[in-house]
C-alpha atoms as a PDB file:
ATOM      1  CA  UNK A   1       0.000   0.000   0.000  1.00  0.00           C
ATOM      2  CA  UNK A   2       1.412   3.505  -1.264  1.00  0.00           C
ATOM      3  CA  UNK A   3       1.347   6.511   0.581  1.00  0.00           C
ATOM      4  CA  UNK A   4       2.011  10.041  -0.422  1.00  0.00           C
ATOM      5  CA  UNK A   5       3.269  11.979   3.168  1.00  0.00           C
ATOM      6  CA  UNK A   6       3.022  15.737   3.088  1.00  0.00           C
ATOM      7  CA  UNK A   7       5.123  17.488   5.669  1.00  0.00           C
ATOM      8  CA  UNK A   8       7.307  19.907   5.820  1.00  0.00           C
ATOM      9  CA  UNK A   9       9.025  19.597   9.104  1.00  0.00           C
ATOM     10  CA  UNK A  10      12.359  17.119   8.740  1.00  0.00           C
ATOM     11  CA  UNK A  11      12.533  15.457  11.743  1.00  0.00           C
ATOM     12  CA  UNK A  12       8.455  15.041  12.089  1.00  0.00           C
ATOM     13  CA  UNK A  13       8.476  13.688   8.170  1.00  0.00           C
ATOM     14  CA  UNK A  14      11.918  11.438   8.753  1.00  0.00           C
ATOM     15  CA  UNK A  15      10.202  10.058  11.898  1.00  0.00           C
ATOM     16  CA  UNK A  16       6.874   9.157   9.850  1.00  0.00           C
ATOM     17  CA  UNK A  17       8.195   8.043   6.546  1.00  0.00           C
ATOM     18  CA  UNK A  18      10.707   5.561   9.244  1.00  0.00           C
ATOM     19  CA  UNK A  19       7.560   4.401  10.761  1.00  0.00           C
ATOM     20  CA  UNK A  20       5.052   3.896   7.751  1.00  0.00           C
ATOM     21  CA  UNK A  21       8.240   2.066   5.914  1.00  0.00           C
ATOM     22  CA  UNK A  22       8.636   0.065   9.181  1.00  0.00           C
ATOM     23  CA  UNK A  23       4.992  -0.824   8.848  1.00  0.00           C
ATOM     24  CA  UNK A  24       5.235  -2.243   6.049  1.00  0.00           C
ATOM     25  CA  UNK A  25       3.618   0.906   3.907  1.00  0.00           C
ATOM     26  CA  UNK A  26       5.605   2.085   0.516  1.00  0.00           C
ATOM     27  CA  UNK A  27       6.141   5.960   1.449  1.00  0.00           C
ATOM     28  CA  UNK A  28       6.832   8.804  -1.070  1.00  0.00           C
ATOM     29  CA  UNK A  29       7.553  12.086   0.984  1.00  0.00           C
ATOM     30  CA  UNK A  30       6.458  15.500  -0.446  1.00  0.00           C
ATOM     31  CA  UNK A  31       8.225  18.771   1.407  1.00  0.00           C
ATOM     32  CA  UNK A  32       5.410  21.353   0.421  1.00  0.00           C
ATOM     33  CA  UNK A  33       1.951  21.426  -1.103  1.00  0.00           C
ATOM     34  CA  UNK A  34       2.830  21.797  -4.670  1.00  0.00           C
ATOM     35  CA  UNK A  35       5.367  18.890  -5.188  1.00  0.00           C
ATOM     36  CA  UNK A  36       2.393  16.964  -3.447  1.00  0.00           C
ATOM     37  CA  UNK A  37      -0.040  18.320  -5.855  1.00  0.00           C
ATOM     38  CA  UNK A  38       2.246  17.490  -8.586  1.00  0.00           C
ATOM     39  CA  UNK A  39       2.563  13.618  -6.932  1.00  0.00           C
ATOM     40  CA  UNK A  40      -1.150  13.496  -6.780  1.00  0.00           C
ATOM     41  CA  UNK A  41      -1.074  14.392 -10.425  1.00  0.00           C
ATOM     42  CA  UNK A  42       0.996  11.367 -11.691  1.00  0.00           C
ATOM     43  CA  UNK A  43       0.665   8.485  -8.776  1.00  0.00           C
ATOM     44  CA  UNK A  44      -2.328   6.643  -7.175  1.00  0.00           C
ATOM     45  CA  UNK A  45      -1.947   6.571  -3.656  1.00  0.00           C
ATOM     46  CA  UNK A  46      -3.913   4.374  -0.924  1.00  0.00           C
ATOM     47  CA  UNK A  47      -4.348   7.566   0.898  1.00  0.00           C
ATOM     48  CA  UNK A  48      -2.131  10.937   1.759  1.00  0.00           C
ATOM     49  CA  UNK A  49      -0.951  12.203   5.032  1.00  0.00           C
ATOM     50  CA  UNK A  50      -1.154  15.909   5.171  1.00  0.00           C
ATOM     51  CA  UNK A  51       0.093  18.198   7.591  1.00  0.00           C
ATOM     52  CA  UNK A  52      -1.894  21.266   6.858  1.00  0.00           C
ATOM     53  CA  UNK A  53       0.899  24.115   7.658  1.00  0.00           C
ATOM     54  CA  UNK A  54       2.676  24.075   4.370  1.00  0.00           C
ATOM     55  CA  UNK A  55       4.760  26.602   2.612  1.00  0.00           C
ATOM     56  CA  UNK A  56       3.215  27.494  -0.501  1.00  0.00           C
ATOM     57  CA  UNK A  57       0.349  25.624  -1.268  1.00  0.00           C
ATOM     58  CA  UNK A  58      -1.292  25.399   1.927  1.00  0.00           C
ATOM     59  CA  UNK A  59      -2.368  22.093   3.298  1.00  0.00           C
ATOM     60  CA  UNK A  60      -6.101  23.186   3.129  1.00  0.00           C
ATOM     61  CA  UNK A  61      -6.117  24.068  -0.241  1.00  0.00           C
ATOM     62  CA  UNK A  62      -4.569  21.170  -1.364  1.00  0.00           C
ATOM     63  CA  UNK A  63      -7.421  18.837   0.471  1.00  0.00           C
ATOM     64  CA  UNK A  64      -9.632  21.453  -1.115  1.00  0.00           C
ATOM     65  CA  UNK A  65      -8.314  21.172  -4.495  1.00  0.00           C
ATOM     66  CA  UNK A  66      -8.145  17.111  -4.597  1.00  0.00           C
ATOM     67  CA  UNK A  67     -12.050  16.933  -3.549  1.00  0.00           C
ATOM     68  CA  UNK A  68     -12.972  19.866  -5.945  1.00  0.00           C
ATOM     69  CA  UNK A  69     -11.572  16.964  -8.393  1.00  0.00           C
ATOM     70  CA  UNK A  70     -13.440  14.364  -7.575  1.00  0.00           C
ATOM     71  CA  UNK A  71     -10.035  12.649  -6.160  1.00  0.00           C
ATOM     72  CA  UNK A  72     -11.504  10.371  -3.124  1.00  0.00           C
ATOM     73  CA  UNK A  73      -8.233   9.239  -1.739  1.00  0.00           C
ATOM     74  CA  UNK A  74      -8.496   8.853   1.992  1.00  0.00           C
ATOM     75  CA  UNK A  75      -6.864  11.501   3.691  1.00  0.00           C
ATOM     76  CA  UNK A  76      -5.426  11.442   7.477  1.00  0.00           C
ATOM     77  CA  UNK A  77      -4.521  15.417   8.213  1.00  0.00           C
ATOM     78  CA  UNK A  78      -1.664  15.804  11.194  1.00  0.00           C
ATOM     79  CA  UNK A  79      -1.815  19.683  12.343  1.00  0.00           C
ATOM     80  CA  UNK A  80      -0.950  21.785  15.497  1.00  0.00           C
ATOM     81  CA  UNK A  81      -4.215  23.270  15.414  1.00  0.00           C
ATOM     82  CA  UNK A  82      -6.013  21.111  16.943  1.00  0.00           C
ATOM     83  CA  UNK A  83      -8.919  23.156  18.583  1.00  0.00           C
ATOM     84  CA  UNK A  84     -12.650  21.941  17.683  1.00  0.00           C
ATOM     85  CA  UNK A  85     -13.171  24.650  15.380  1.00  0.00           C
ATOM     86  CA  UNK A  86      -9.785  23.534  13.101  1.00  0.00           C
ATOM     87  CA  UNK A  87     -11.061  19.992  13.381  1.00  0.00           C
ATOM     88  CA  UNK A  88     -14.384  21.084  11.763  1.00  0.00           C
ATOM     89  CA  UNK A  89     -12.989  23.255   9.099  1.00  0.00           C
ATOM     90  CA  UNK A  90     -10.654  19.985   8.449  1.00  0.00           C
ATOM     91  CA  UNK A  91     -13.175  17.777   8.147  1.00  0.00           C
ATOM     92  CA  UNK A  92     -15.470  19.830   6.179  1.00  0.00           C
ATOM     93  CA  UNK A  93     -12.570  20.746   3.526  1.00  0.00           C
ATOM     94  CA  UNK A  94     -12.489  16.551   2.623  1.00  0.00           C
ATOM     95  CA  UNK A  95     -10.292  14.927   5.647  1.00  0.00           C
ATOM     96  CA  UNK A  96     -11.459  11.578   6.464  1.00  0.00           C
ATOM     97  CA  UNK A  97      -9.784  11.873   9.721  1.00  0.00           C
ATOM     98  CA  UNK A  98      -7.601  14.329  12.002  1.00  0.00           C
ATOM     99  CA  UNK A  99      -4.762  14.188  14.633  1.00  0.00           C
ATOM    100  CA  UNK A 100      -3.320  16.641  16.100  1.00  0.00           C
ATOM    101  CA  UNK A 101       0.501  17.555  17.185  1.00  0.00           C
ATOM    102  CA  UNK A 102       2.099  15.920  18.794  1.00  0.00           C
ATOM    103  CA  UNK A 103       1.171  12.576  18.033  1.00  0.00           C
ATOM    104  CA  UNK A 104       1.799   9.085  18.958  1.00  0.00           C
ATOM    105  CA  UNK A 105       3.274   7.117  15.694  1.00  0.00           C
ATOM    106  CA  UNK A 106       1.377   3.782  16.454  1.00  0.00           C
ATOM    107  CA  UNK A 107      -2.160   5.401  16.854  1.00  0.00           C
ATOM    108  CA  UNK A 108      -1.604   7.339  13.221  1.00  0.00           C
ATOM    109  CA  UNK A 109      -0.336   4.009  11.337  1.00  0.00           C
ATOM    110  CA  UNK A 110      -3.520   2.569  13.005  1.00  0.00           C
ATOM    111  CA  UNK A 111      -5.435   5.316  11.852  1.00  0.00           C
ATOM    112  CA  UNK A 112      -3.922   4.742   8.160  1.00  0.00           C
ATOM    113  CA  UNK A 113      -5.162   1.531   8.134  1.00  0.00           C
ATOM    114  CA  UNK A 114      -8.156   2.157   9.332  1.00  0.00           C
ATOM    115  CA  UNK A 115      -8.969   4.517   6.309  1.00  0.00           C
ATOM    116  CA  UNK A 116      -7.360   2.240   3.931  1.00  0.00           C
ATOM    117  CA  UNK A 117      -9.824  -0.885   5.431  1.00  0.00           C
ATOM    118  CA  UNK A 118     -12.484   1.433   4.949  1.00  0.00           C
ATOM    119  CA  UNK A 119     -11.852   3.098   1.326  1.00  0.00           C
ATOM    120  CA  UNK A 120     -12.116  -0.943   0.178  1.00  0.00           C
ATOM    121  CA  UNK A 121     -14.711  -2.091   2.108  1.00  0.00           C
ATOM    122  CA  UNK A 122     -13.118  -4.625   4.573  1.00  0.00           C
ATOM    123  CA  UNK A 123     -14.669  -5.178   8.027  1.00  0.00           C
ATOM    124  CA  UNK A 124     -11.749  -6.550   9.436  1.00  0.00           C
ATOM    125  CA  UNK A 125      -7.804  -6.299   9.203  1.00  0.00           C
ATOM    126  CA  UNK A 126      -6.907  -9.661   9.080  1.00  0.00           C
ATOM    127  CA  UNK A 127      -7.212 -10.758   5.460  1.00  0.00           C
ATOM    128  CA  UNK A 128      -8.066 -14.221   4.998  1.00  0.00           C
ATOM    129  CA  UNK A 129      -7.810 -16.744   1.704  1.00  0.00           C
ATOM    130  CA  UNK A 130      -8.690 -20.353   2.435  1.00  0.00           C
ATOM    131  CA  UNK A 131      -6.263 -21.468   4.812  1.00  0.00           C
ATOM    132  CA  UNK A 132      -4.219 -18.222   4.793  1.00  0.00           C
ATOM    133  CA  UNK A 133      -4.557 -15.744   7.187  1.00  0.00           C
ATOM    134  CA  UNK A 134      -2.718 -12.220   6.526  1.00  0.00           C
ATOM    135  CA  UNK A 135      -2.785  -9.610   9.535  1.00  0.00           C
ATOM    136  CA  UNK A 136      -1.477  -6.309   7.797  1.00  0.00           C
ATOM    137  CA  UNK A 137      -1.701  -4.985  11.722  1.00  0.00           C
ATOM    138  CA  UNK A 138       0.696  -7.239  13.316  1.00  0.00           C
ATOM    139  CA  UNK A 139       2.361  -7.937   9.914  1.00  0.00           C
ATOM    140  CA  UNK A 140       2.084 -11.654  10.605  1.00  0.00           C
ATOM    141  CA  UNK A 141       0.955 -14.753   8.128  1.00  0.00           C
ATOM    142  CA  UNK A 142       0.152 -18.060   8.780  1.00  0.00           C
ATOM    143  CA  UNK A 143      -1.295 -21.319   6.687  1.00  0.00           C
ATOM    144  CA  UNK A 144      -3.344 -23.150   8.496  1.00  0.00           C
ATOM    145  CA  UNK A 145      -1.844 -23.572  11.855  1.00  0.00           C
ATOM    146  CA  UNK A 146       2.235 -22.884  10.347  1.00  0.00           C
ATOM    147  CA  UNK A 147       3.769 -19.032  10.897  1.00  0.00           C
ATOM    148  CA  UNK A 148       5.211 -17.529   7.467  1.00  0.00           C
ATOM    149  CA  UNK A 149       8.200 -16.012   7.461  1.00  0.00           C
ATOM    150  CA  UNK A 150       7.835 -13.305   5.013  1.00  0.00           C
ATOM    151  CA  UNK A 151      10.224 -10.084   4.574  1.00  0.00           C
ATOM    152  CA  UNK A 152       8.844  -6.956   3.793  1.00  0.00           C
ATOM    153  CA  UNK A 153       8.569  -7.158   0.271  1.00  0.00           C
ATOM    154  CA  UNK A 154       7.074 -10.211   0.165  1.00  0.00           C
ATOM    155  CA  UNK A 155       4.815  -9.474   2.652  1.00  0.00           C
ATOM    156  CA  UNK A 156       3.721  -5.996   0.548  1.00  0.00           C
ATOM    157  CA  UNK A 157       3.245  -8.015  -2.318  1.00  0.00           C
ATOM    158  CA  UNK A 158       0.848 -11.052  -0.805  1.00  0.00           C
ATOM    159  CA  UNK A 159      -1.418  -8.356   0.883  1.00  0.00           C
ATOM    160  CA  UNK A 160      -1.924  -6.477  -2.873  1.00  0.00           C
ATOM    161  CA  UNK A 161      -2.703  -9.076  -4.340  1.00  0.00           C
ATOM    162  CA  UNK A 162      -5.037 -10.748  -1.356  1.00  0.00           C
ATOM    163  CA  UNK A 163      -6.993  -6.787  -1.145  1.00  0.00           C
ATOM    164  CA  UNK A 164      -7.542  -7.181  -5.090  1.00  0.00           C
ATOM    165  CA  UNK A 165      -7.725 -10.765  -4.557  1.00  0.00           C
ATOM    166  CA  UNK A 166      -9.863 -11.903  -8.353  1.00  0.00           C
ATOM    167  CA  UNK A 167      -8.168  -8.774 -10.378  1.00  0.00           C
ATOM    168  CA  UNK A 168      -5.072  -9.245 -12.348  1.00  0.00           C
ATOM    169  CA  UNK A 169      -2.038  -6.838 -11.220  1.00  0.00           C
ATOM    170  CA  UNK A 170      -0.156  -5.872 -13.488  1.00  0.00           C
ATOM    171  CA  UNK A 171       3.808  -5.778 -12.401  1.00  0.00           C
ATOM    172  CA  UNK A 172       4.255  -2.015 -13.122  1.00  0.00           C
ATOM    173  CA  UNK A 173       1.198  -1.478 -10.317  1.00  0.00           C
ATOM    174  CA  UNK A 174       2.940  -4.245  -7.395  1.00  0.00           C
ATOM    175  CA  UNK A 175       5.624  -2.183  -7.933  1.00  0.00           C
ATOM    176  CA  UNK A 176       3.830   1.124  -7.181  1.00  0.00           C
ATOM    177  CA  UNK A 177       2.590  -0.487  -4.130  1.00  0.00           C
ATOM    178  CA  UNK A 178       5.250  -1.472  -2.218  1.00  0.00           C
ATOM    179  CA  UNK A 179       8.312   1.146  -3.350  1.00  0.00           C
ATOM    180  CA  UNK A 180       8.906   4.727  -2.971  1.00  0.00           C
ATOM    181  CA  UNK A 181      10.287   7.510  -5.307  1.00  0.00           C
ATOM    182  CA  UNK A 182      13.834   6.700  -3.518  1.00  0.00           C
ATOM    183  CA  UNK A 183      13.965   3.105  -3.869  1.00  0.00           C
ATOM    184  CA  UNK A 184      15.829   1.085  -6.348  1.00  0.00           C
ATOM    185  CA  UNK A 185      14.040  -1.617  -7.763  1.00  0.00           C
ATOM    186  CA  UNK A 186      15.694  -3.906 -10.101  1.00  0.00           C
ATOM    187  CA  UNK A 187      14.144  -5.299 -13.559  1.00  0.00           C
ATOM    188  CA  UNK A 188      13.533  -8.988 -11.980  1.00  0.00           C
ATOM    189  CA  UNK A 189      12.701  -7.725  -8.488  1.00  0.00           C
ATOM    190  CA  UNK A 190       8.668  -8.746  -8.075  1.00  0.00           C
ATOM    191  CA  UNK A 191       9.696 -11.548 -10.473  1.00  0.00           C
ATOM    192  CA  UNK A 192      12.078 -12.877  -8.009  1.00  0.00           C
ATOM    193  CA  UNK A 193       9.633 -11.963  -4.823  1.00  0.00           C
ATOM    194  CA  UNK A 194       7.047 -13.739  -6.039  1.00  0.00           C
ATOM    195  CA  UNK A 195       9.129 -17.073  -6.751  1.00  0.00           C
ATOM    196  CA  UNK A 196       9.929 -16.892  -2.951  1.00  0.00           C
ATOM    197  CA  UNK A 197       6.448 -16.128  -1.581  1.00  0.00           C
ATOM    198  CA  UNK A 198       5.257 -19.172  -3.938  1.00  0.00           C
ATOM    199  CA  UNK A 199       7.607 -21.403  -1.813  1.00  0.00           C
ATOM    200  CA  UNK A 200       6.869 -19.743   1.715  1.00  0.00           C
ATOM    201  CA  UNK A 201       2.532 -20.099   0.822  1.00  0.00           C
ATOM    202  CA  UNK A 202       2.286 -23.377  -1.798  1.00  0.00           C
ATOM    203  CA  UNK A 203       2.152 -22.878  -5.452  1.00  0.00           C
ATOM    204  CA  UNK A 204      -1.249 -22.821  -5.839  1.00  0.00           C
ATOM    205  CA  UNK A 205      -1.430 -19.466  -4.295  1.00  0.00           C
ATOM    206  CA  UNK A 206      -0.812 -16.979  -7.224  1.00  0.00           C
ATOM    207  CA  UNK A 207      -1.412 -17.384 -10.310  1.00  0.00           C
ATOM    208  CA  UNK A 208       0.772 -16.163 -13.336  1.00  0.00           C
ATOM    209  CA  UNK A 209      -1.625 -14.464 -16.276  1.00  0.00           C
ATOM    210  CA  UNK A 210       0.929 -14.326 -18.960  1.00  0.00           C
ATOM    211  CA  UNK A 211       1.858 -10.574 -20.647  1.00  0.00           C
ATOM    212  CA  UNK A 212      -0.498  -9.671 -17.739  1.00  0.00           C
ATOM    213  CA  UNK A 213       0.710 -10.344 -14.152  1.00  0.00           C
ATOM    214  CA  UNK A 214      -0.328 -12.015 -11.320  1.00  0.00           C
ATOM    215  CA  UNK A 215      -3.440 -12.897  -9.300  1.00  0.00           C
ATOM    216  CA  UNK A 216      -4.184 -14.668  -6.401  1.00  0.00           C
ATOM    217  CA  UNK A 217      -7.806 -16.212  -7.125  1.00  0.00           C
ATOM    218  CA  UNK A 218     -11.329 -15.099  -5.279  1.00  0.00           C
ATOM    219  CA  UNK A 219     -11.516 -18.364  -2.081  1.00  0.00           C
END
């Protein structure tokens, strides 16, 4: 899952790409509200963080701008005004959610995926495929009553394909999901990932659509 952070602040932005990467999100980091406008432009993202003191391009007209377009990415803002009256105007400018500064790390990744569960329609976390149970939460996997042992990649890659689980991904679009602007990614890399996850899960997992890409079947 791809997220587009918008922050100016270094050491608040290095601290939450750190912990969205460590969470097993792909994170592309924007410094000010028109290199996130131009992002917005040319990437889908699962949702955007947005602090809403920007230089520029202000925060709020950003959220403004992407809802005036009919863009219905989720959107978690992360302000220091945090009085009920910037809440409202937050909310009613197109945030899904709002928390303010400071913040605790674990409650906004939980907050992330709470947005994300709820801009596809899950119920629940934990992802489950026959015998395979996927908690993107705890960032744990199991077959039937065996523990995976899945690195990060791999473990970006399975939960892609299980949240479009019946839709054909394309390479070029696994690739999106799990790597940022600032991350090499070699020619064979999902290639290669997805030969390992096949041994770690049982063959019959995902499914190879030739000069198309891969899908892991509806259960």
């Amino acid at each position: 899952m791809r997220i587009l952070l918008v922050e100016d602040d270094d050491l608040i932005g290095s601290g939450l790409e750190t912990g969205l990467r460590n969470a097993s999100f792909a994170v592309d980091w924007a410094k000010n509200g028109q290199h996130a406008k131009l992002a917005l432009s040319t990437t889908r993202y699962d949702m955007v963080v947005l602090d809403l003191g920007l230089p520029g391009l202000s925060g709020t007209s950003l959220l403004e701008h992407l809802r005036a377009q009919g863009n219905p990415v989720p959107i978690l803002v992360l302000t220091a005004k945090d009085t009920t009256e910037d809440r409202i105007a937050g909310l009613d400018a197109g945030a899904d959610d709002y928390v303010g500064k400071p913040f605790d790390l674990g409650e906004v990744i939980s907050r992330c995926r709470a947005l994300m569960r709820r801009s596809q329609s899950r119920a629940s976390e934990v992802l489950v495929w026959r015998d395979l149970t996927v908690n993107p939460a705890t960032m744990t996997a199991s077959r039937g009553e065996v523990p995976l042992q899945l690195n990060t990649r791999e473990f970006g890659i399975l939960v892609h394909l299980l949240v479009h689980a019946g839709e054909p991904q394309r390479k070029a679009k696994i690739e999106e999901s799990i790597y940022g602007w600032d991350e090499e990614v070699e020619s064979n890399a999902i290639e290669v990932h997805v030969s390992t996850l096949r041994k770690k899960i049982g063959a019959d997992t995902i499914r190879t659509i030739r000069g198309v890409g891969y899908v892991i079947e509806k259960p």
